[in-house]
C-alpha atoms as a PDB file:
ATOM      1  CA  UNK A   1       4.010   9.642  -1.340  1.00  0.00           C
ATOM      2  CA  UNK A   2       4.966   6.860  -3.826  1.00  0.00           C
ATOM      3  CA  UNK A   3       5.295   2.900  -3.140  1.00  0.00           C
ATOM      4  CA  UNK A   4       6.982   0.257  -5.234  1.00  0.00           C
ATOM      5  CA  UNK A   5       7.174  -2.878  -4.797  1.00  0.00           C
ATOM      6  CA  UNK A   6       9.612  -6.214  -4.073  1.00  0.00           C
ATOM      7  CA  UNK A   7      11.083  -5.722  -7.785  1.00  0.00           C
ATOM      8  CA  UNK A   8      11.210  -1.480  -7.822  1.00  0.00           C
ATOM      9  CA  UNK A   9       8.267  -0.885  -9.580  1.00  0.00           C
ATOM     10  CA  UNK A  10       6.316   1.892  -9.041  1.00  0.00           C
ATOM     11  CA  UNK A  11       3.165   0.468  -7.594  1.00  0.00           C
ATOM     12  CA  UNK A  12       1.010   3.352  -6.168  1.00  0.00           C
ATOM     13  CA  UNK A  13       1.043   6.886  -5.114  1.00  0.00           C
ATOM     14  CA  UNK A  14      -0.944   9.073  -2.587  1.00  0.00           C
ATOM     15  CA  UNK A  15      -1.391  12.249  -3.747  1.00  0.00           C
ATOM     16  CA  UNK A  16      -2.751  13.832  -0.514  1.00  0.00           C
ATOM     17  CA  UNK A  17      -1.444  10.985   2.693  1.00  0.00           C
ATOM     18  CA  UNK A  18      -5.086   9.768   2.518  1.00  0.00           C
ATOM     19  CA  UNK A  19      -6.004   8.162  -0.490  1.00  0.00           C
ATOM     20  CA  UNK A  20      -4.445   5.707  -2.515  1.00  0.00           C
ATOM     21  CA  UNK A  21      -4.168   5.399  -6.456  1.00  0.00           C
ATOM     22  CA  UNK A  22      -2.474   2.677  -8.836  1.00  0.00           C
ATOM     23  CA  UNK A  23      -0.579   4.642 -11.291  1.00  0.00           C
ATOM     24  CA  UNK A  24      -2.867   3.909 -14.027  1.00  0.00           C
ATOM     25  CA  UNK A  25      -5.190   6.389 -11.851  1.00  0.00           C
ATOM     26  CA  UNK A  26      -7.407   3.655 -10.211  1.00  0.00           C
ATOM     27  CA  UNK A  27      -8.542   4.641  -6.710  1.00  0.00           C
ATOM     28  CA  UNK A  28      -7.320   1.588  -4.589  1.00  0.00           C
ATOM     29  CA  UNK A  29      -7.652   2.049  -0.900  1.00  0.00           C
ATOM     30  CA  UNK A  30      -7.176   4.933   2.105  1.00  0.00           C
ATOM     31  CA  UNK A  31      -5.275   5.318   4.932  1.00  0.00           C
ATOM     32  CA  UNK A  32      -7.021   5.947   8.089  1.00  0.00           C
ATOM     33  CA  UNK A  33      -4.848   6.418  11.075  1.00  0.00           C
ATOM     34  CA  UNK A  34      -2.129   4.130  11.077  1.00  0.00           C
ATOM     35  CA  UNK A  35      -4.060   1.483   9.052  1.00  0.00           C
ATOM     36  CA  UNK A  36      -4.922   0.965   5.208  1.00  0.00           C
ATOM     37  CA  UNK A  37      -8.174  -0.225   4.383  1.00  0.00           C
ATOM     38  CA  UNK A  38      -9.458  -0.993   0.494  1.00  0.00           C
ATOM     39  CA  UNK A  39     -12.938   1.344  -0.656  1.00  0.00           C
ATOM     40  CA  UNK A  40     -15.169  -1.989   0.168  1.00  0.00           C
ATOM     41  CA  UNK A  41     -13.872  -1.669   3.685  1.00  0.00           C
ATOM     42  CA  UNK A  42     -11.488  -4.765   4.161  1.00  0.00           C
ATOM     43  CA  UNK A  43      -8.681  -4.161   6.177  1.00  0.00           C
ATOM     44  CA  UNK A  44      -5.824  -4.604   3.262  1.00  0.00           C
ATOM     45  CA  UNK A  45      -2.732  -4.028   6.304  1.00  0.00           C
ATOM     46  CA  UNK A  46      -0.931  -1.574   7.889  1.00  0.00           C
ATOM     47  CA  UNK A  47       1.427   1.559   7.150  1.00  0.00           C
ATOM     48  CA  UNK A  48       4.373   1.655   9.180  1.00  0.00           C
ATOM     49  CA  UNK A  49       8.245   3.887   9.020  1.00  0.00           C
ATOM     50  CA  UNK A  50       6.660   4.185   5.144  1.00  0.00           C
ATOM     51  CA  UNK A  51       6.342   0.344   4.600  1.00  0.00           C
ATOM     52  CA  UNK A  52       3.032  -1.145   3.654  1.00  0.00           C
ATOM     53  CA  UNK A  53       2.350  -4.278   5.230  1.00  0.00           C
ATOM     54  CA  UNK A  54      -0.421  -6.902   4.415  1.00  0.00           C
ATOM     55  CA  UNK A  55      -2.572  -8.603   6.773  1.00  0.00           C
ATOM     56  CA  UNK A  56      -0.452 -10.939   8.030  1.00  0.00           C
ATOM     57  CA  UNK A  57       1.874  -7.747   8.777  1.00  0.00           C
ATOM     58  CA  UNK A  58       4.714  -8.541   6.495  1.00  0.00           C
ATOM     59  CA  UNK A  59       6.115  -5.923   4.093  1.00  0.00           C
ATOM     60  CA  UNK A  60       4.471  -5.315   0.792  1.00  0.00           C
ATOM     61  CA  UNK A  61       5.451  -2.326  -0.319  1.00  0.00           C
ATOM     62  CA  UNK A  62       7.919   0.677   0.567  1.00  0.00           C
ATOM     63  CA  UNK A  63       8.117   4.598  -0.262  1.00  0.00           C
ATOM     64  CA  UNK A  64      11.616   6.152  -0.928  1.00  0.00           C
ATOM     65  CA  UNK A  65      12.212   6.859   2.767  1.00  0.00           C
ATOM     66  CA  UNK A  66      10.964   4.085   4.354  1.00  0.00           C
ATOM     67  CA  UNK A  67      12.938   3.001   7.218  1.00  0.00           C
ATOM     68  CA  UNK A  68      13.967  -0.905   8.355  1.00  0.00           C
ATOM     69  CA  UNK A  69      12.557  -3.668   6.607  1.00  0.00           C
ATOM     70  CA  UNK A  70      13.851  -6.400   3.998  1.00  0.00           C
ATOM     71  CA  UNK A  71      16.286  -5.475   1.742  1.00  0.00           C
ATOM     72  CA  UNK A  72      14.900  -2.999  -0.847  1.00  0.00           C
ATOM     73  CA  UNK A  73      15.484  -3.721  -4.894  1.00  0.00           C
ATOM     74  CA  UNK A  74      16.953  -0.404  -6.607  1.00  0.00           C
ATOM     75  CA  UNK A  75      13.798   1.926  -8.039  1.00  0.00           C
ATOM     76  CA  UNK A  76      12.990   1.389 -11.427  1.00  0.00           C
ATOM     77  CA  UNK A  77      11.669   4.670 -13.723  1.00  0.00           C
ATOM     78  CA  UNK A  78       8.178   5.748 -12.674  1.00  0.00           C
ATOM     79  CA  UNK A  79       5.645   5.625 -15.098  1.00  0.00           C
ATOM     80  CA  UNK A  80       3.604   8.695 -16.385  1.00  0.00           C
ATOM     81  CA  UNK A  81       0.563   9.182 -13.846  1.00  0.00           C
ATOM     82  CA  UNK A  82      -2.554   8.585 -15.534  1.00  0.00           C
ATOM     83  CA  UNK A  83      -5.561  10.994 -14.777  1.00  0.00           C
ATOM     84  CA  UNK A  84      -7.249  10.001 -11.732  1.00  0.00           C
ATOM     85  CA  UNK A  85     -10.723   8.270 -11.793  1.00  0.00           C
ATOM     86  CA  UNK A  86     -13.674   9.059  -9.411  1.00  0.00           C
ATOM     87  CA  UNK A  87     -12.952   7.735  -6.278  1.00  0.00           C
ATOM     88  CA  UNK A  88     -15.822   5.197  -4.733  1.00  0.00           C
ATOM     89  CA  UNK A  89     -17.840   5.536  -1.667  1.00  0.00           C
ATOM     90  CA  UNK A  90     -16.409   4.288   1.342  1.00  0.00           C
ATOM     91  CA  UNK A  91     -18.068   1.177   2.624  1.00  0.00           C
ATOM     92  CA  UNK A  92     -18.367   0.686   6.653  1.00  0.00           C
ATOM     93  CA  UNK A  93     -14.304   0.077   7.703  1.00  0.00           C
ATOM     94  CA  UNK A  94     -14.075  -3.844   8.759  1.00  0.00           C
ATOM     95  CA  UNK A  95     -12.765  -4.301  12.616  1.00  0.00           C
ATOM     96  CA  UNK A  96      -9.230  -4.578  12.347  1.00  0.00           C
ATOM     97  CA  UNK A  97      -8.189  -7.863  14.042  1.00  0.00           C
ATOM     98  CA  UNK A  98      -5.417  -8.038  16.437  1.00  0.00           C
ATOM     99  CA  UNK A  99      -2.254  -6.782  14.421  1.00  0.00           C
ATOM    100  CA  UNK A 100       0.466  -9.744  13.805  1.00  0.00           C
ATOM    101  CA  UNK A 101       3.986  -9.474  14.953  1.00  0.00           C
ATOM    102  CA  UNK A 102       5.907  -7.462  12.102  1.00  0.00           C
ATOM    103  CA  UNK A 103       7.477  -9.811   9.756  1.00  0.00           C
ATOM    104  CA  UNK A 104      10.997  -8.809   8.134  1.00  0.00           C
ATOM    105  CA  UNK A 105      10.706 -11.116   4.861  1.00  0.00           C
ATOM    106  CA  UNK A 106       8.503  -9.875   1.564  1.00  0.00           C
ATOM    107  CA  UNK A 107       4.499 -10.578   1.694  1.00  0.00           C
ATOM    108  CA  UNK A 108       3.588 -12.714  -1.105  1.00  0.00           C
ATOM    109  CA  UNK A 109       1.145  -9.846  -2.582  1.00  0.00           C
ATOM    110  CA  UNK A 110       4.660  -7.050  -2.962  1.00  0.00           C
ATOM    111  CA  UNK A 111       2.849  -5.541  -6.065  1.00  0.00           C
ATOM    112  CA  UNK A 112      -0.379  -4.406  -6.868  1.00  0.00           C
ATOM    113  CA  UNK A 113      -2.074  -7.533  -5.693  1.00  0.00           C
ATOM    114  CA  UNK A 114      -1.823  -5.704  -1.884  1.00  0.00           C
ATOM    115  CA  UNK A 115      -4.849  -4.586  -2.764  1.00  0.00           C
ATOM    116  CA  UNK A 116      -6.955  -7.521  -3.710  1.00  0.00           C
ATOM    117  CA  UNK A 117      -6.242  -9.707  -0.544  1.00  0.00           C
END
């Protein structure tokens, strides 16, 4: 599964629906159940009808067959995969707070900066 962000840019991939790598091959985060949480732990948002949304639930990044949402920019060319680095030790999984109502306008962090919030 690949995401890309407000502009079309290949963002991230998961290779195997569980965890998630920048395209440069950095291991960013992991999915667990219907929620996406970074390596440290923190809660980073939520996966949804193959939208990412941030924390405040608003849509950060989409896959090719995402469904609903904000308008979606035309996909630009992928980049070449780089070769995937050792992925980190998961840390203890923050509590996830109560979920926002789903927003329908782009999250401020639509690129790779989903995963430093």
């Amino acid at each position: 599964m690949e995401f890309f962000d407000s502009n079309g840019q290949a963002t991230c991939y998961s290779p195997d629906g569980e965890n998630i790598y920048l395209w440069s091959g950095e291991p960013v985060g992991y999915f667990a159940d219907d929620k996406v949480y970074s390596f440290s732990g923190r809660l980073l948002g939520w996966i949804y009808n193959g939208w990412l949304y941030d924390r405040s639930n608003k849509p950060a990044l989409f896959s090719a067959n995402a469904l609903g949402g904000p308008m979606r920019p035309m996909r630009q060319v992928k980049p070449v995969k780089s070769v995937r680095a050792v992925r980190p030790v998961r840390s203890v999984r923050q509590v996830p707070h109560v979920k926002p109502m789903r927003g329908m306008d782009w999250s401020s962090c639509a690129n790779t900066q989903f995963f430093n919030q």
